[in-house]
N, C-alpha and C. Protein backbone atom coordinates (compact mmCIF):
# COMPACT_ATOMS: atom_id res chain seq x y z
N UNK A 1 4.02 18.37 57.05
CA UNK A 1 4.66 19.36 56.21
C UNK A 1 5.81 18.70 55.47
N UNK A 2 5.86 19.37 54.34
CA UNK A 2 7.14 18.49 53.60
C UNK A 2 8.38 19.20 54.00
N UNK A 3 9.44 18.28 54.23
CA UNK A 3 11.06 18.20 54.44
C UNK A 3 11.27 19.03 53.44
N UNK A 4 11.93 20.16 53.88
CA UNK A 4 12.28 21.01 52.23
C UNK A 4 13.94 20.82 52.59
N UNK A 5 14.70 20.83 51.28
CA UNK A 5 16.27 20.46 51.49
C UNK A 5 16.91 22.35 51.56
N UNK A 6 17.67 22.25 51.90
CA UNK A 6 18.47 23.17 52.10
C UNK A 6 18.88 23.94 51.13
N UNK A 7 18.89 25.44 51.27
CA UNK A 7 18.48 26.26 49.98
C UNK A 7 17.07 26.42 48.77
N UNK A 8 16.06 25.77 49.51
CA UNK A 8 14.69 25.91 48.89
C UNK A 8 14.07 27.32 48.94
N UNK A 9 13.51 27.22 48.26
CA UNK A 9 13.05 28.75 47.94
C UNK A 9 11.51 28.52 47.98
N UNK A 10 10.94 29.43 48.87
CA UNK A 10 9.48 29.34 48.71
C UNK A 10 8.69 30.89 47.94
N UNK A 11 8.06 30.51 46.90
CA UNK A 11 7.62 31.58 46.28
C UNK A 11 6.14 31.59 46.30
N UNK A 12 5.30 32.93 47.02
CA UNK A 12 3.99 33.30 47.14
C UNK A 12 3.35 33.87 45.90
N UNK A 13 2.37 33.81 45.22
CA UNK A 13 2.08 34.44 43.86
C UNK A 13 0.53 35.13 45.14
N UNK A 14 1.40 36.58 44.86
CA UNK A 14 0.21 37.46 46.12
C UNK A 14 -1.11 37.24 44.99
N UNK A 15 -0.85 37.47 43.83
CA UNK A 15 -2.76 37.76 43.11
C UNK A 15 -3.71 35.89 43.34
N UNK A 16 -5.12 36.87 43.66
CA UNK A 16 -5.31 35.15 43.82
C UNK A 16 -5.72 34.43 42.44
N UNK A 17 -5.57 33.19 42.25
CA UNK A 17 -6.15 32.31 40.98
C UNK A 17 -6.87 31.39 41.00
N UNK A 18 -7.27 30.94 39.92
CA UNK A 18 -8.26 29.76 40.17
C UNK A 18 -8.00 28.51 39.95
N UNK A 19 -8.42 28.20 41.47
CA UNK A 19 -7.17 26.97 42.49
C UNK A 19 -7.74 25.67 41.32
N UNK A 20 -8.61 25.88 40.85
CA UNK A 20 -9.50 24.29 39.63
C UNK A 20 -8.24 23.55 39.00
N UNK A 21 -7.00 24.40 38.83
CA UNK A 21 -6.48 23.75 38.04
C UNK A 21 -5.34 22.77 38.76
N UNK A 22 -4.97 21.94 38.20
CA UNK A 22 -3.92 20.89 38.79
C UNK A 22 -2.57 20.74 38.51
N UNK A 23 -2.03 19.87 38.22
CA UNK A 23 -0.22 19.85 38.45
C UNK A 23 0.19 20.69 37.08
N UNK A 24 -0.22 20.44 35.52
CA UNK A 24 -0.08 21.03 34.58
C UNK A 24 -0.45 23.03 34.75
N UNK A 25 -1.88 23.09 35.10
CA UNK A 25 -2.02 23.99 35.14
C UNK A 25 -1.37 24.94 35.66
N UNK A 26 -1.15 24.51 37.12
CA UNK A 26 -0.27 25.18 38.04
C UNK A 26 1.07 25.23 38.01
N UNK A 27 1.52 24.44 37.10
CA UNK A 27 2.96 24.46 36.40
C UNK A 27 3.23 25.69 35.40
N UNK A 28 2.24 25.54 34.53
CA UNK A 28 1.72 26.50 33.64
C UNK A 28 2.10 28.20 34.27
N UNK A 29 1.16 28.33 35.39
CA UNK A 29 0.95 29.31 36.37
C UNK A 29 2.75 30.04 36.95
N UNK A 30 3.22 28.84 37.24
CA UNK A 30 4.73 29.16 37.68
C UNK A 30 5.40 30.15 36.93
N UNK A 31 4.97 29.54 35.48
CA UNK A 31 5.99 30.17 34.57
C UNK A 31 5.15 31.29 33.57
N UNK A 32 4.14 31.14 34.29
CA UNK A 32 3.41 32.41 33.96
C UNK A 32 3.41 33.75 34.67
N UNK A 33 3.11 33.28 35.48
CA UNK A 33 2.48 34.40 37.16
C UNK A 33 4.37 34.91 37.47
N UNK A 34 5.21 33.81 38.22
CA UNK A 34 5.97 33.87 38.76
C UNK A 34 6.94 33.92 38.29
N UNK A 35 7.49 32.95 36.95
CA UNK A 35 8.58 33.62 35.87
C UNK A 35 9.53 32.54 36.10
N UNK A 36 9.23 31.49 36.91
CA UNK A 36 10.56 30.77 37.45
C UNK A 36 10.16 29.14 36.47
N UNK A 37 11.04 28.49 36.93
CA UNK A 37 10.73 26.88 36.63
C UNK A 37 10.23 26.21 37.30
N UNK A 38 9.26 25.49 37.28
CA UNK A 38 8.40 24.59 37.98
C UNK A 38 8.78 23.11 38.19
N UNK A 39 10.22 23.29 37.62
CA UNK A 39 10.81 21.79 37.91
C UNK A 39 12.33 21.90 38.20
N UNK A 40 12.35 23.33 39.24
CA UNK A 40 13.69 24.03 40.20
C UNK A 40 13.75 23.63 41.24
N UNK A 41 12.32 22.66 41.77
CA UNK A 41 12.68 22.02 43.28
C UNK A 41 12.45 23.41 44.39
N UNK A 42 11.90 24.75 43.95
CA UNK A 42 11.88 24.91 44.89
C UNK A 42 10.00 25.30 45.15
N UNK A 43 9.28 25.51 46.14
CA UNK A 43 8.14 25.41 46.37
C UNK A 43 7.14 27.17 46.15
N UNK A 44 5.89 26.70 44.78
CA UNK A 44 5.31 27.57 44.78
C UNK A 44 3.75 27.40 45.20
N UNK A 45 3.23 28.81 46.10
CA UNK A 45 2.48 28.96 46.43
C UNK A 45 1.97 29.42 46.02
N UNK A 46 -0.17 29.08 46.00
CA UNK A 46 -0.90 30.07 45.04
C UNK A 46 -2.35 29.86 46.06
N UNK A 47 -2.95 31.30 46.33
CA UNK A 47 -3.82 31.52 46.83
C UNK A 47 -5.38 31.70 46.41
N UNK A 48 -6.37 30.92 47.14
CA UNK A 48 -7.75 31.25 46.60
C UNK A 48 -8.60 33.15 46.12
N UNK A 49 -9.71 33.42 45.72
CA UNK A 49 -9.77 34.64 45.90
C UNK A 49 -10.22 34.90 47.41
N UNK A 50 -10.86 34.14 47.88
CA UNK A 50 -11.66 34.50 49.47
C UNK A 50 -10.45 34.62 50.43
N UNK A 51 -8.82 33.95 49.87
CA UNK A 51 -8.09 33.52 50.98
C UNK A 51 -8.17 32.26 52.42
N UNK A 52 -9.40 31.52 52.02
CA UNK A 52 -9.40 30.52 52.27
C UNK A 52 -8.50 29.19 52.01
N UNK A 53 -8.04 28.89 51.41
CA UNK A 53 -7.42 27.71 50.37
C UNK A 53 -6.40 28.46 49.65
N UNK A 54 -5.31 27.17 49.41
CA UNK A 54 -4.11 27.03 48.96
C UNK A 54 -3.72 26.12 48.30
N UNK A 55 -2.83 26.19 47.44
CA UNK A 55 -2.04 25.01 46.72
C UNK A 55 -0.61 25.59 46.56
N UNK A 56 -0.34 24.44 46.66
CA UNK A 56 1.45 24.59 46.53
C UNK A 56 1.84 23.24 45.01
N UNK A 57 2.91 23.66 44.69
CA UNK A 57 3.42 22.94 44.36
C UNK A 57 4.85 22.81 44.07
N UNK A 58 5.53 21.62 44.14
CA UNK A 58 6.58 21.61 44.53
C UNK A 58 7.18 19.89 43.83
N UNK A 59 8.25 20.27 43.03
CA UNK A 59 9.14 19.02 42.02
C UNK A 59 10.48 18.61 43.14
N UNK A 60 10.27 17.26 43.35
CA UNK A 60 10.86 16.75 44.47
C UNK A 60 12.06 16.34 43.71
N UNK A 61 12.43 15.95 42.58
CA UNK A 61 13.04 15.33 41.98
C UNK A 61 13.06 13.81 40.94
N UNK A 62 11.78 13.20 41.71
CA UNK A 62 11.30 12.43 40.52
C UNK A 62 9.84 12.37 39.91
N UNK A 63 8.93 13.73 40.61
CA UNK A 63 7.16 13.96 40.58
C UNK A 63 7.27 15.30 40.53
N UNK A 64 5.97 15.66 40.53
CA UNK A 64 5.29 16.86 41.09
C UNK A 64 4.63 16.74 42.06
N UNK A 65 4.78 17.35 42.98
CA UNK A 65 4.32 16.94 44.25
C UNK A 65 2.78 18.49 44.69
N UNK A 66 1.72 18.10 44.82
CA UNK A 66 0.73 19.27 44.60
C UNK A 66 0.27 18.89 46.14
N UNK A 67 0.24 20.11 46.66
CA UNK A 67 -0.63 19.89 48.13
C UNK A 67 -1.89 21.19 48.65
N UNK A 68 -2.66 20.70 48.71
CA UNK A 68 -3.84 21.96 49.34
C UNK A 68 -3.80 22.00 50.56
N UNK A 69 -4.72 23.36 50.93
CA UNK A 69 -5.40 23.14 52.66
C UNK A 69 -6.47 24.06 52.37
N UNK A 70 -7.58 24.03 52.77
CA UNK A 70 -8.68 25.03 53.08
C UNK A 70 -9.17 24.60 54.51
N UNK A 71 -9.02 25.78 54.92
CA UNK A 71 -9.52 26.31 56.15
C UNK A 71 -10.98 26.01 56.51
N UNK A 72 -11.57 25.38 57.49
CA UNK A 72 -12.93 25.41 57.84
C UNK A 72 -13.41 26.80 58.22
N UNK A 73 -12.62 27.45 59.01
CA UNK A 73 -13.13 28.62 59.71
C UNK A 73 -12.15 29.42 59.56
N UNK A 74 -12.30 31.07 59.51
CA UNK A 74 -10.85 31.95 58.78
C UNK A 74 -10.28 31.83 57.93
N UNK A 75 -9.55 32.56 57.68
CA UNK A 75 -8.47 32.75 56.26
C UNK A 75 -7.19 32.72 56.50
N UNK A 76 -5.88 32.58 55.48
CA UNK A 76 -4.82 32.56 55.87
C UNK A 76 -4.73 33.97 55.70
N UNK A 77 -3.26 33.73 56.50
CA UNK A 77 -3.05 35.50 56.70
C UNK A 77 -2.31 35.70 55.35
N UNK A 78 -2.75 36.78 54.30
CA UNK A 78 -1.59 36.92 53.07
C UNK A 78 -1.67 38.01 52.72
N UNK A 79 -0.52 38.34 52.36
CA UNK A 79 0.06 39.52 51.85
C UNK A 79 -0.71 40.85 51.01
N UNK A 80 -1.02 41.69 50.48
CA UNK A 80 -1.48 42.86 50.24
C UNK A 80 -1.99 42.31 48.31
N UNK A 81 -3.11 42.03 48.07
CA UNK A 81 -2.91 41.89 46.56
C UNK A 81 -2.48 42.64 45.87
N UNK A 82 -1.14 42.33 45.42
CA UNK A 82 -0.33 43.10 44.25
C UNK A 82 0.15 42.54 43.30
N UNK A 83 0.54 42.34 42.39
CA UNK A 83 1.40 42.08 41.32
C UNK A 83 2.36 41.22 41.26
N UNK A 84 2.58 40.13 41.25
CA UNK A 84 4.36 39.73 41.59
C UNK A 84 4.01 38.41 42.65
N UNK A 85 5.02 38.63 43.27
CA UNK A 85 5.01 37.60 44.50
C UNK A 85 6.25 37.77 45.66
N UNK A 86 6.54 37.05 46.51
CA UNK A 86 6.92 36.94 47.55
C UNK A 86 7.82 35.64 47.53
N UNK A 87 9.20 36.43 48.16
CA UNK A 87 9.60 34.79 49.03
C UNK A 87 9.90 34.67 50.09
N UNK A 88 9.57 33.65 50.86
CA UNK A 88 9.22 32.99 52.45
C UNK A 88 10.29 32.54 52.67
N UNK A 89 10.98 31.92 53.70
CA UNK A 89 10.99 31.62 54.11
C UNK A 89 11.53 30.32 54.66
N UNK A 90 11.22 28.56 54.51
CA UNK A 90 10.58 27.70 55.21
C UNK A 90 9.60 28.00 56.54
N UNK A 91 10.32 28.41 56.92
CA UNK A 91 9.94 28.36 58.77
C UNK A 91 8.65 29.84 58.25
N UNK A 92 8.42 30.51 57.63
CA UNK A 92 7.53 31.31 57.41
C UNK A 92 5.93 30.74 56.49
N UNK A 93 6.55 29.68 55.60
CA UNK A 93 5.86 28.71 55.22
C UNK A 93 4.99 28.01 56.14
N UNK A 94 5.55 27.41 56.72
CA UNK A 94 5.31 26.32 58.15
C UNK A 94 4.30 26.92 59.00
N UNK A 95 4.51 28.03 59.02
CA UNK A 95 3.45 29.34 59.82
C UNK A 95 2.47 29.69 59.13
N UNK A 96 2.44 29.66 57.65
CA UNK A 96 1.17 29.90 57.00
C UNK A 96 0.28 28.62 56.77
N UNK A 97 1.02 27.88 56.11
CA UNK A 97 0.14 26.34 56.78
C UNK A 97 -0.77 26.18 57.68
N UNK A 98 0.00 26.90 59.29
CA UNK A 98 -0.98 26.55 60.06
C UNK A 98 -1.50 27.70 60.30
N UNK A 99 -1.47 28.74 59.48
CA UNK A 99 -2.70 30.14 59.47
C UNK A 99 -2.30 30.76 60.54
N UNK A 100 -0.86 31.03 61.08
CA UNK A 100 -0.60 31.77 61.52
C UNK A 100 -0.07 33.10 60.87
N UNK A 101 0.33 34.07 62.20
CA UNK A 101 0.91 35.84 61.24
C UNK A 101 2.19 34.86 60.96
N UNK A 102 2.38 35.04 59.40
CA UNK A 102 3.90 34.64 58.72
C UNK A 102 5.24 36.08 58.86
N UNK A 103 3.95 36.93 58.94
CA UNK A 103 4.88 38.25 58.06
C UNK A 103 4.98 38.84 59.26
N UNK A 104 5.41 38.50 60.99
CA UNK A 104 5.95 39.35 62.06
C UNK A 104 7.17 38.21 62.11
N UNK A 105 7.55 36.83 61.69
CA UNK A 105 8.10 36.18 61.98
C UNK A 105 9.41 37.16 60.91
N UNK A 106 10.48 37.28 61.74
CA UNK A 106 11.34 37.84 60.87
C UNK A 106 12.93 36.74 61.52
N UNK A 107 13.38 36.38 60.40
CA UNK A 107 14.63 35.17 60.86
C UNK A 107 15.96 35.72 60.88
N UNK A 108 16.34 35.44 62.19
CA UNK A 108 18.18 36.13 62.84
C UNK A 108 18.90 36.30 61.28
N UNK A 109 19.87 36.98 61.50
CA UNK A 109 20.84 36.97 60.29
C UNK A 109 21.30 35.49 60.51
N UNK A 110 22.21 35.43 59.07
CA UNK A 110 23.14 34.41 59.10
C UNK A 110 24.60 34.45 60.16
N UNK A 111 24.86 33.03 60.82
CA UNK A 111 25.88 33.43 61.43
C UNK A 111 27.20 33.38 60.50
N UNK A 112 28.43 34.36 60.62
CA UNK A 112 29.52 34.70 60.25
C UNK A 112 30.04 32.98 59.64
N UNK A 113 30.64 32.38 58.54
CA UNK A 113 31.25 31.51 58.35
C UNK A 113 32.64 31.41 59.56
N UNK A 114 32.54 30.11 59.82
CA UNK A 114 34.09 30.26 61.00
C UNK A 114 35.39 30.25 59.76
N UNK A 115 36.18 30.73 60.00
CA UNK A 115 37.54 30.61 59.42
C UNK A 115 38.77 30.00 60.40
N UNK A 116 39.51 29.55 59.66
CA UNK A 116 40.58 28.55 60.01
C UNK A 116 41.82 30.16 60.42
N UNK A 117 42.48 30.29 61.26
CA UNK A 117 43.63 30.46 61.29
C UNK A 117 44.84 29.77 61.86
């Protein structure tokens, strides 16, 4: 799994698309589907129609960095097809990867900043 830096944003595009296309396309897709920049460093996800297969992609700072997975057996678990998209996570990411439930994983609040007195 890739090292994501601190404050990454993972964005799900719930409708599924057609995964054929590659780093352009799916760049394309970002700023189509999702509305954001595809060279913000932070990581977008895009789903097959069967829910089998995935692609992500994600601008590290000097590439585009494109990664798949399809499943031999089952589907990933994803969200309700609607309109729009979703954001994860990391550690909710990390769980869909490995085709686990993402969406019972719910993460503690933030703890309080300490202050000096």
């Amino acid at each position: 799994m890739i090292g994501l830096a601190p404050g990454t944003k993972v964005f799900l595009a719930c409708q599924p698309i057609d995964l054929r296309a590659g780093f352009d396309g799916l760049a394309a897709k970002v700023q189509q589907i999702i509305g954001a920049d595809p060279f913000s460093g932070h990581v977008f996800i895009f789903r097959s129609k069967r829910g089998h297969y995935l692609k992500g992609l994600y601008w590290d700072g000097s590439g585009l960095c494109l990664f798949a997975k399809r499943l031999e057996r089952h589907k990933f678990v994803w969200p309700p097809i609607v309109d729009g998209t979703l954001t994860l996570t990391p550690a909710q990411l990390a769980l869909l990867v490995e085709a686990m439930d993402w969406r019972r994983t719910i993460a503690p609040p933030a703890p309080p900043r300490p202050m000096l007195v």
